[in-house]
Structure formats: C-alpha cells, structure tokens
N, C-alpha and C. Protein backbone atom coordinates (compact mmCIF):
# COMPACT_ATOMS: atom_id res chain seq x y z
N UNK A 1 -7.70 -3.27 -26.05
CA UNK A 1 -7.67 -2.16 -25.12
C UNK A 1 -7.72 -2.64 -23.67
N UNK A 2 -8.23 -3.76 -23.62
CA UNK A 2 -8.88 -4.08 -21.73
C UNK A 2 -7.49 -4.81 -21.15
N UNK A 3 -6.32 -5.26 -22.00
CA UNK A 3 -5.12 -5.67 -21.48
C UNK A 3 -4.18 -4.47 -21.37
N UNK A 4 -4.32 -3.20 -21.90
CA UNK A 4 -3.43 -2.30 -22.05
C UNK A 4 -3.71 -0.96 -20.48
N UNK A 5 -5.65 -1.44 -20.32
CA UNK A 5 -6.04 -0.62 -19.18
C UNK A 5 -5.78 -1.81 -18.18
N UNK A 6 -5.58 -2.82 -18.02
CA UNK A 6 -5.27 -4.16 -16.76
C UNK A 6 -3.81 -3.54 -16.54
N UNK A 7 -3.05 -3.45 -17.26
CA UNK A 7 -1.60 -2.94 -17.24
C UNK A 7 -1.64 -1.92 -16.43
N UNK A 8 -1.93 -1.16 -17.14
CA UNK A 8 -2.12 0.75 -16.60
C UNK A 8 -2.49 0.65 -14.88
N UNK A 9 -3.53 -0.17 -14.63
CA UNK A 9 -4.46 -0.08 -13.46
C UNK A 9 -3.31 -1.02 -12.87
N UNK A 10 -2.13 -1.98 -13.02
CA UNK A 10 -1.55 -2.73 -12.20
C UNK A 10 -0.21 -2.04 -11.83
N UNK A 11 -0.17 -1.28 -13.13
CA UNK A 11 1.49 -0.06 -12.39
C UNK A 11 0.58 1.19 -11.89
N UNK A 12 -0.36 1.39 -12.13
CA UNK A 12 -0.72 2.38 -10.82
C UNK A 12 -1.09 2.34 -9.20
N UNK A 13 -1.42 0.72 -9.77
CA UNK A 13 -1.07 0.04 -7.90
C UNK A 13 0.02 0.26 -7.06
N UNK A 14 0.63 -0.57 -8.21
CA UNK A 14 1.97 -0.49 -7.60
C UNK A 14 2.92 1.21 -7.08
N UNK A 15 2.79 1.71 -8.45
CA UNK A 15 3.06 3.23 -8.17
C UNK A 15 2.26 3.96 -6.80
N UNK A 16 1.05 3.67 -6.63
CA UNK A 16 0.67 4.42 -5.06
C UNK A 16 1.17 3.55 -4.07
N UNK A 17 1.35 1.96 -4.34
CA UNK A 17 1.81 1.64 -2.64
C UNK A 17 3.12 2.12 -2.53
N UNK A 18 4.23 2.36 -3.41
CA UNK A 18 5.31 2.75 -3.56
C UNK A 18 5.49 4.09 -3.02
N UNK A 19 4.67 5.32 -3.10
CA UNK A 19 4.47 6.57 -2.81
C UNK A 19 3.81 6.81 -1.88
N UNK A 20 2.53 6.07 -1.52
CA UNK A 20 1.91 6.30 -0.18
C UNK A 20 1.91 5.46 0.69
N UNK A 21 2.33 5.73 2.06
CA UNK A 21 2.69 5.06 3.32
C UNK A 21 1.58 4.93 3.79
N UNK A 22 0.24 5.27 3.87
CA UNK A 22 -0.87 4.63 4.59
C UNK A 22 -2.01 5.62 3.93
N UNK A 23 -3.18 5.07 3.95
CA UNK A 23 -4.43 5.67 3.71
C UNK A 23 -4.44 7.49 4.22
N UNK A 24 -4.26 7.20 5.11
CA UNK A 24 -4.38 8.92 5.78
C UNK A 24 -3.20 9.84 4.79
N UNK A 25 -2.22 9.22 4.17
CA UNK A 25 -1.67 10.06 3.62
C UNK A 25 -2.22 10.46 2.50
N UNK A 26 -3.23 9.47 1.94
CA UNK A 26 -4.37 10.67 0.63
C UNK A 26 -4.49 11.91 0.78
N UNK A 27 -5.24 11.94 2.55
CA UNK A 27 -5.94 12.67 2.68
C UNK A 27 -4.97 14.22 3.20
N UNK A 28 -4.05 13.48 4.05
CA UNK A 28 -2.82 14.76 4.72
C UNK A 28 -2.06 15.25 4.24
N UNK A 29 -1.64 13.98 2.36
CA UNK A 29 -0.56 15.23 1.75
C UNK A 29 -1.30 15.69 0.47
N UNK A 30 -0.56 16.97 0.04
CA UNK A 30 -0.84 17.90 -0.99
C UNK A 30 -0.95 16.33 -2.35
N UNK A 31 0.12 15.44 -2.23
CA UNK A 31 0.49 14.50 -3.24
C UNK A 31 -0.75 13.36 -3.35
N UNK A 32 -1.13 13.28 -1.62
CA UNK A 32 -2.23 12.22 -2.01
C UNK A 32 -3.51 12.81 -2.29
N UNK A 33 -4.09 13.68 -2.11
CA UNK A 33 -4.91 14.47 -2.23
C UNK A 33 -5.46 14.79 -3.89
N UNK A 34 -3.78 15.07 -4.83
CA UNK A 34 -4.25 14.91 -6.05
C UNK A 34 -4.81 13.93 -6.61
N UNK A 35 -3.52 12.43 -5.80
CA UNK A 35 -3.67 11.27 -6.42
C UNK A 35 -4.82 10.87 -6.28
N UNK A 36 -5.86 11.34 -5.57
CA UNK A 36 -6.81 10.89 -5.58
C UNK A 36 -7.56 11.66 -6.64
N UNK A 37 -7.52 13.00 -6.49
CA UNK A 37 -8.41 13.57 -7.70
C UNK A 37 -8.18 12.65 -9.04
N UNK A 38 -7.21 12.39 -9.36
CA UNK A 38 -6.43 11.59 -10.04
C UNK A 38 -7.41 10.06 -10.66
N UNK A 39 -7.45 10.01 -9.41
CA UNK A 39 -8.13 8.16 -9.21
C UNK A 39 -9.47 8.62 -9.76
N UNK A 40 -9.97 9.49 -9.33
CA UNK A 40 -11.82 10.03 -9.95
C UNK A 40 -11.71 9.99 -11.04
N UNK A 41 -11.03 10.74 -11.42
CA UNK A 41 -10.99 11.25 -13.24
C UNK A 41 -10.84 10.01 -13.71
N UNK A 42 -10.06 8.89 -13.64
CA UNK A 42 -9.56 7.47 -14.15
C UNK A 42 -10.78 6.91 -13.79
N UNK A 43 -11.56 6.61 -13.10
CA UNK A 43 -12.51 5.94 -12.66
C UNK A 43 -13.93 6.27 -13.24
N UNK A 44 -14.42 8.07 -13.96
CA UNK A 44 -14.77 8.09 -14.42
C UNK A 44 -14.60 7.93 -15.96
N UNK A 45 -13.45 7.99 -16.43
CA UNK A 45 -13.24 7.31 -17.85
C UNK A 45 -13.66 6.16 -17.90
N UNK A 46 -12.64 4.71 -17.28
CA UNK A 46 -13.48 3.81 -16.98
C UNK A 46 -14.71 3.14 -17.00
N UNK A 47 -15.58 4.13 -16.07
CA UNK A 47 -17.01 4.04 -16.43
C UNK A 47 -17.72 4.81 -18.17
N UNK A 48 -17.00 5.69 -18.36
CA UNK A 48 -17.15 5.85 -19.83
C UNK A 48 -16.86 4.77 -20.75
N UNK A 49 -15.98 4.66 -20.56
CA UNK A 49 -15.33 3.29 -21.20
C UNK A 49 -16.22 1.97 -21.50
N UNK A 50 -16.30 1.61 -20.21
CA UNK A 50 -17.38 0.77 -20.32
C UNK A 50 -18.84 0.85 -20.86
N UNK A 51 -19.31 2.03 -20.98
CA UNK A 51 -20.42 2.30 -21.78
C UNK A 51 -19.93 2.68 -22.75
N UNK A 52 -19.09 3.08 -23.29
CA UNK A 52 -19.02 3.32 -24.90
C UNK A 52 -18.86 1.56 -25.53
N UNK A 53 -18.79 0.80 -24.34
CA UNK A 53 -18.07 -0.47 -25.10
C UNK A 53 -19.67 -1.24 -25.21
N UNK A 54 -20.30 -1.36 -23.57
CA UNK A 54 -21.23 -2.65 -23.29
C UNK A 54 -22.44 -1.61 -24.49
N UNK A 55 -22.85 -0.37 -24.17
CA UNK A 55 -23.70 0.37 -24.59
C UNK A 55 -23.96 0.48 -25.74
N UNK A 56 -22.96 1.26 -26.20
CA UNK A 56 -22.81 2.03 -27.72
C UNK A 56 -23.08 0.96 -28.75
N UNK A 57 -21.86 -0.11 -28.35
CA UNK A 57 -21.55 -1.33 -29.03
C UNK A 57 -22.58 -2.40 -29.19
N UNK A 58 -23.29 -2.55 -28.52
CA UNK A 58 -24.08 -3.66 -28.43
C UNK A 58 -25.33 -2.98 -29.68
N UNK A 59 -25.64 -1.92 -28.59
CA UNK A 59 -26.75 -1.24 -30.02
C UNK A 59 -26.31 -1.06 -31.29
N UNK A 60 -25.13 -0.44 -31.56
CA UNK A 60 -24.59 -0.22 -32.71
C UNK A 60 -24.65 -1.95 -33.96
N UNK A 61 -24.21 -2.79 -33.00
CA UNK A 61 -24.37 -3.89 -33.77
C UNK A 61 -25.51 -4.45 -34.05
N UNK A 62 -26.90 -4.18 -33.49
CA UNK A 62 -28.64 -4.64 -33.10
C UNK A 62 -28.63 -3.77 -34.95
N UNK A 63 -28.37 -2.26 -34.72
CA UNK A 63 -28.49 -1.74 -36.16
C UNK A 63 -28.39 -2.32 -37.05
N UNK A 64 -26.65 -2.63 -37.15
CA UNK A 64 -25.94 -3.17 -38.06
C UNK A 64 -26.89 -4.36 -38.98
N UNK A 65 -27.59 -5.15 -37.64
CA UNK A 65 -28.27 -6.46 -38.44
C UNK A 65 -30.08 -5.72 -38.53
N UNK A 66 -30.26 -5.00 -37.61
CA UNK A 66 -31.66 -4.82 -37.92
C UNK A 66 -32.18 -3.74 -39.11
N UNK A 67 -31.28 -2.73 -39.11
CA UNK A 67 -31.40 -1.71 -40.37
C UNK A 67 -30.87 -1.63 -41.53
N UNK A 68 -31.22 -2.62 -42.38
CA UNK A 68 -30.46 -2.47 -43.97
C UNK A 68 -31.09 -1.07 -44.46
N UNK A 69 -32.25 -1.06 -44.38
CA UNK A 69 -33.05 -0.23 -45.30
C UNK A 69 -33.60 1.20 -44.51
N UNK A 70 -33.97 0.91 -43.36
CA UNK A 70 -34.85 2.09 -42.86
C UNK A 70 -34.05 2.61 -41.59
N UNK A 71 -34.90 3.52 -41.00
CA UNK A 71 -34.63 4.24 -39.99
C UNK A 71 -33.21 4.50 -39.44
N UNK A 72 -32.95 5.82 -39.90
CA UNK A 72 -31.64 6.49 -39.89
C UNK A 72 -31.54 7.73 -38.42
N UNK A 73 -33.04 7.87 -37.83
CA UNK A 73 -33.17 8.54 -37.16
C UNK A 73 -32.74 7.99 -35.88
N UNK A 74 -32.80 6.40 -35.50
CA UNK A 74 -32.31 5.97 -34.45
C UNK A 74 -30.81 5.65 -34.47
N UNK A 75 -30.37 5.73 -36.15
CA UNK A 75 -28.86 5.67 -36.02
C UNK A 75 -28.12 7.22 -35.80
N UNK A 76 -28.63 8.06 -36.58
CA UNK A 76 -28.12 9.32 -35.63
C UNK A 76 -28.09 9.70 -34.40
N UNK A 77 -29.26 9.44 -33.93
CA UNK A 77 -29.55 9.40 -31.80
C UNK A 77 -27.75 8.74 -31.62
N UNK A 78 -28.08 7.15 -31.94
CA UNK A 78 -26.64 6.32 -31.41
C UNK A 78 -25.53 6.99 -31.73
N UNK A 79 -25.20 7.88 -33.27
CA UNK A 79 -24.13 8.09 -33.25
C UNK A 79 -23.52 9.67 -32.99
N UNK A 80 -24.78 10.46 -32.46
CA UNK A 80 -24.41 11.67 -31.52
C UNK A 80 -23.99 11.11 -30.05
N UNK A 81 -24.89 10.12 -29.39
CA UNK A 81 -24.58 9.84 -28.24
C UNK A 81 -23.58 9.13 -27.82
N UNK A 82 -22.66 8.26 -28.77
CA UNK A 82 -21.49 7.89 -29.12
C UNK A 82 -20.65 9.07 -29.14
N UNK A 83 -20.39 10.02 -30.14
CA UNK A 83 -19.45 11.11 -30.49
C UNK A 83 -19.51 11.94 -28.79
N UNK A 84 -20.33 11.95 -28.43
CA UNK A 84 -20.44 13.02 -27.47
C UNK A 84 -19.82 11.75 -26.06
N UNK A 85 -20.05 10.90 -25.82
CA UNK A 85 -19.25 10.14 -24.79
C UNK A 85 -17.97 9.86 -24.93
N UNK A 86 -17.20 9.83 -26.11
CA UNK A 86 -16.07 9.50 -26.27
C UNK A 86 -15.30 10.96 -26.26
N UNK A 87 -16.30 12.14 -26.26
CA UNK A 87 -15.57 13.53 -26.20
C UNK A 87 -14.84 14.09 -25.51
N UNK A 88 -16.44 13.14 -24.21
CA UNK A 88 -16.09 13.45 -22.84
C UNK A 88 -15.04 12.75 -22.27
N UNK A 89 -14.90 11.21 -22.71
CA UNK A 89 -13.78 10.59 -22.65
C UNK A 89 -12.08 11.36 -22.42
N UNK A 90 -12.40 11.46 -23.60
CA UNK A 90 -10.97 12.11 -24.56
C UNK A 90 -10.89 13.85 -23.53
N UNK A 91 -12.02 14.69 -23.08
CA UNK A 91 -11.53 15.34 -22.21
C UNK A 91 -11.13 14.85 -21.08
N UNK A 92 -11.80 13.99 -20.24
CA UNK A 92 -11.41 13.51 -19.40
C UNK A 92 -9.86 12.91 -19.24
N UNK A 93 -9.29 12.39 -20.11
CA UNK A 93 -7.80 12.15 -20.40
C UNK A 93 -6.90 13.22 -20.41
N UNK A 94 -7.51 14.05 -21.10
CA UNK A 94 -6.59 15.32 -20.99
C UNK A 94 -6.74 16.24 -19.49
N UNK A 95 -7.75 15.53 -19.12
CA UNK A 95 -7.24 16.59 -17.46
C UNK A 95 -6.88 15.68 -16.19
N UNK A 96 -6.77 14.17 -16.97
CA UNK A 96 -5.86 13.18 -16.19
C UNK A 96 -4.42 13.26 -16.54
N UNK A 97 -4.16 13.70 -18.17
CA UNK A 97 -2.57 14.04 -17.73
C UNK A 97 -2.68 15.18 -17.28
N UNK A 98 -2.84 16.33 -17.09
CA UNK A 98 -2.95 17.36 -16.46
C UNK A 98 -1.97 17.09 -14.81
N UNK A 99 -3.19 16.23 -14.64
CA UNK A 99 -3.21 16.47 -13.06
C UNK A 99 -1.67 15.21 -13.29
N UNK A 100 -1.63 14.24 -13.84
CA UNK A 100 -0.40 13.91 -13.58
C UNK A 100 1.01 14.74 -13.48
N UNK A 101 1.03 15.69 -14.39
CA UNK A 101 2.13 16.65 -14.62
C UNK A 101 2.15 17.26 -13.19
N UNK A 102 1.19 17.60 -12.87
CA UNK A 102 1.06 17.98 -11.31
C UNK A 102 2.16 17.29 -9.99
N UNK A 103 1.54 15.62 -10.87
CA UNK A 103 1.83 14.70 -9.33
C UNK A 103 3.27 15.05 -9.69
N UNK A 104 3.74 15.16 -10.75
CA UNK A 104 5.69 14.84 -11.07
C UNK A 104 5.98 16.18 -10.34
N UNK A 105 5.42 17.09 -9.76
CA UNK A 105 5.99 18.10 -9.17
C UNK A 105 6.28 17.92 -7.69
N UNK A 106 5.09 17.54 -7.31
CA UNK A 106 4.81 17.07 -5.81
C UNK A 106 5.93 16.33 -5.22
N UNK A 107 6.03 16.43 -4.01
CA UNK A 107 6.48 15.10 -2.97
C UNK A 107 5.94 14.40 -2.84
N UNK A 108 6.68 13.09 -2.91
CA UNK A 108 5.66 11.59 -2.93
C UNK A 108 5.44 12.01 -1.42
N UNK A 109 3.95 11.28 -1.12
CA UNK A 109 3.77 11.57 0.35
C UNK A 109 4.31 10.32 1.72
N UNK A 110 5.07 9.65 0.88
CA UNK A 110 6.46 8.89 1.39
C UNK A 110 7.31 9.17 2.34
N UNK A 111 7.41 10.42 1.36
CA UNK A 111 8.93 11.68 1.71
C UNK A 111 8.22 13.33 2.22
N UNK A 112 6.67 12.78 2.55
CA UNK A 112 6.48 14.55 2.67
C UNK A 112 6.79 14.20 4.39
N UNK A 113 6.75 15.55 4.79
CA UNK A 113 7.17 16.04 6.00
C UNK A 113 6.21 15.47 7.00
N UNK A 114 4.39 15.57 6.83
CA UNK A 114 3.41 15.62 7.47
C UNK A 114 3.76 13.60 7.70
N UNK A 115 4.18 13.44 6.77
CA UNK A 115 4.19 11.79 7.14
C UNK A 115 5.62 11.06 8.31
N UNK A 116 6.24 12.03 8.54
CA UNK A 116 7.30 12.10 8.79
C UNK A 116 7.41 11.61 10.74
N UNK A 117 7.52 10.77 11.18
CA UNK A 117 7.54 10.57 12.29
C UNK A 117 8.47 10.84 13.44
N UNK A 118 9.55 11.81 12.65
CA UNK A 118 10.92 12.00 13.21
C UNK A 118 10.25 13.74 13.77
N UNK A 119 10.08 14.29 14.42
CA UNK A 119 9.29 15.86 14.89
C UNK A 119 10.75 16.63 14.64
N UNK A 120 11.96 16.96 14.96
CA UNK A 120 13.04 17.11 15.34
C UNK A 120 13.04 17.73 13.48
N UNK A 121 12.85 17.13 12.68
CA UNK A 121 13.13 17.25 11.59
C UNK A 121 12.63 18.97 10.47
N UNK A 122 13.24 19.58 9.97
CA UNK A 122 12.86 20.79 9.88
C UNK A 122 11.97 20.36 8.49
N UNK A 123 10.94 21.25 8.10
CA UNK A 123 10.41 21.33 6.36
C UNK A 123 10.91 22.73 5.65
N UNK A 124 11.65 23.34 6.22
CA UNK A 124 12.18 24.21 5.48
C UNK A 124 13.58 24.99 6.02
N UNK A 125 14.73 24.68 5.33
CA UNK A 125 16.15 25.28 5.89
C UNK A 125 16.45 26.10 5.02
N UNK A 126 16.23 27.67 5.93
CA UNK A 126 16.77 28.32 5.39
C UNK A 126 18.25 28.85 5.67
N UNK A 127 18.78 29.83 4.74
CA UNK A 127 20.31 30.21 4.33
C UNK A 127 20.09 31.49 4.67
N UNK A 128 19.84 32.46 5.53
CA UNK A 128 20.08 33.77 5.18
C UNK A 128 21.28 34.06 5.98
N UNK A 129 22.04 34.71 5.67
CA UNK A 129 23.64 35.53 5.95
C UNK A 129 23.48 36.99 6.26
C-alpha cells in the first residue's frame, strides 16, 4: 500500500504545480480553495492510515503472541476500535472523491480569470441580439 500512496502523493504534486500558478491561488480561486479542502481530507486519511497501520497493527500482533487462551475482552476493545477507524477511513475516501468530481468541474486556477494578469480581458461574453 505505502508505494501505491508514494505514487498517488507524487502525481498529486505534480497535478497542483501544473494547475496552480502560485500559493495565493489556493486561496483566490474557487479551484484552489477546494484543492485544498481536498488536501485535508487526504491528509486526514493519511493520518488514519498510519494508525490503523503503526497502532492497530502492532497491538493486534502483541495479542496474536500474548493471548492463546484468555482475555477476549481486550481483543474486542482492538477490534471495535479497528472497525470503527477504517470506517472513518473508507468515509473519508468517499468525500475525497466527492470533492474530486468537484475539482473536474472547476477551472484550473491556471486559467481562472482572478489569476489572470491581462485586466483588459473579459470573465464573461455575453451574446444577446
């Protein structure tokens, strides 16, 4: 999994320097603004991630060798608090594609207007006859 999220995290680099022209455009376009909501949600998986891995895992295996016989009450604790982090996980993914479906609507903030250094330039031509 940790080569498939190194991947992910190295075309999403690339994908924001590609789309955003400078820091302030996070904040000035509609596009960076998500991308950042964007970046939270990923960042808190992440940190899920990492505790379902260093956390869950480490105890889960202390069990594995310390409980042949007894106490089932500290393996239920681990494996509610497991089920319930990976829930949150797994929501958390689903309102990171969310918000991606979002970004595919948007103007990269590249091409938005507010980034636009040309003034002369219109953001909306209209046609009426």
């Amino acid at each position: 999994a940790m080569p498939s999220v190194v991947l992910l995290v190295l075309a999403g680099l690339y994908n924001t320097w590609a789309h955003i022209p400078s820091l302030s455009a996070f904040w000035m376009t509609p596009y960076g603004k998500t991308l950042s909501l964007k970046l939270a949600f990923v960042g808190v998986m992440l940190l899920l991630g990492g505790i379902n891995n260093f956390h869950f895992g480490k105890r889960a295996a202390r069990l594995l060798k310390a409980q042949k016989d007894r106490g089932g009450a500290e393996r239920a604790k681990l494996e509610r608090g497991f089920r319930r982090s990976v829930a949150l996980e797994a929501g958390l993914g689903v309102v990171v594609l969310l918000v991606t479906a979002v970004l595919v609507f948007l103007t990269p903030a590249r091409n938005h207007p507010a980034m636009s250094s040309n003034d002369t330039q219109s953001t909306v031509i209209s046609d009426r006859r």
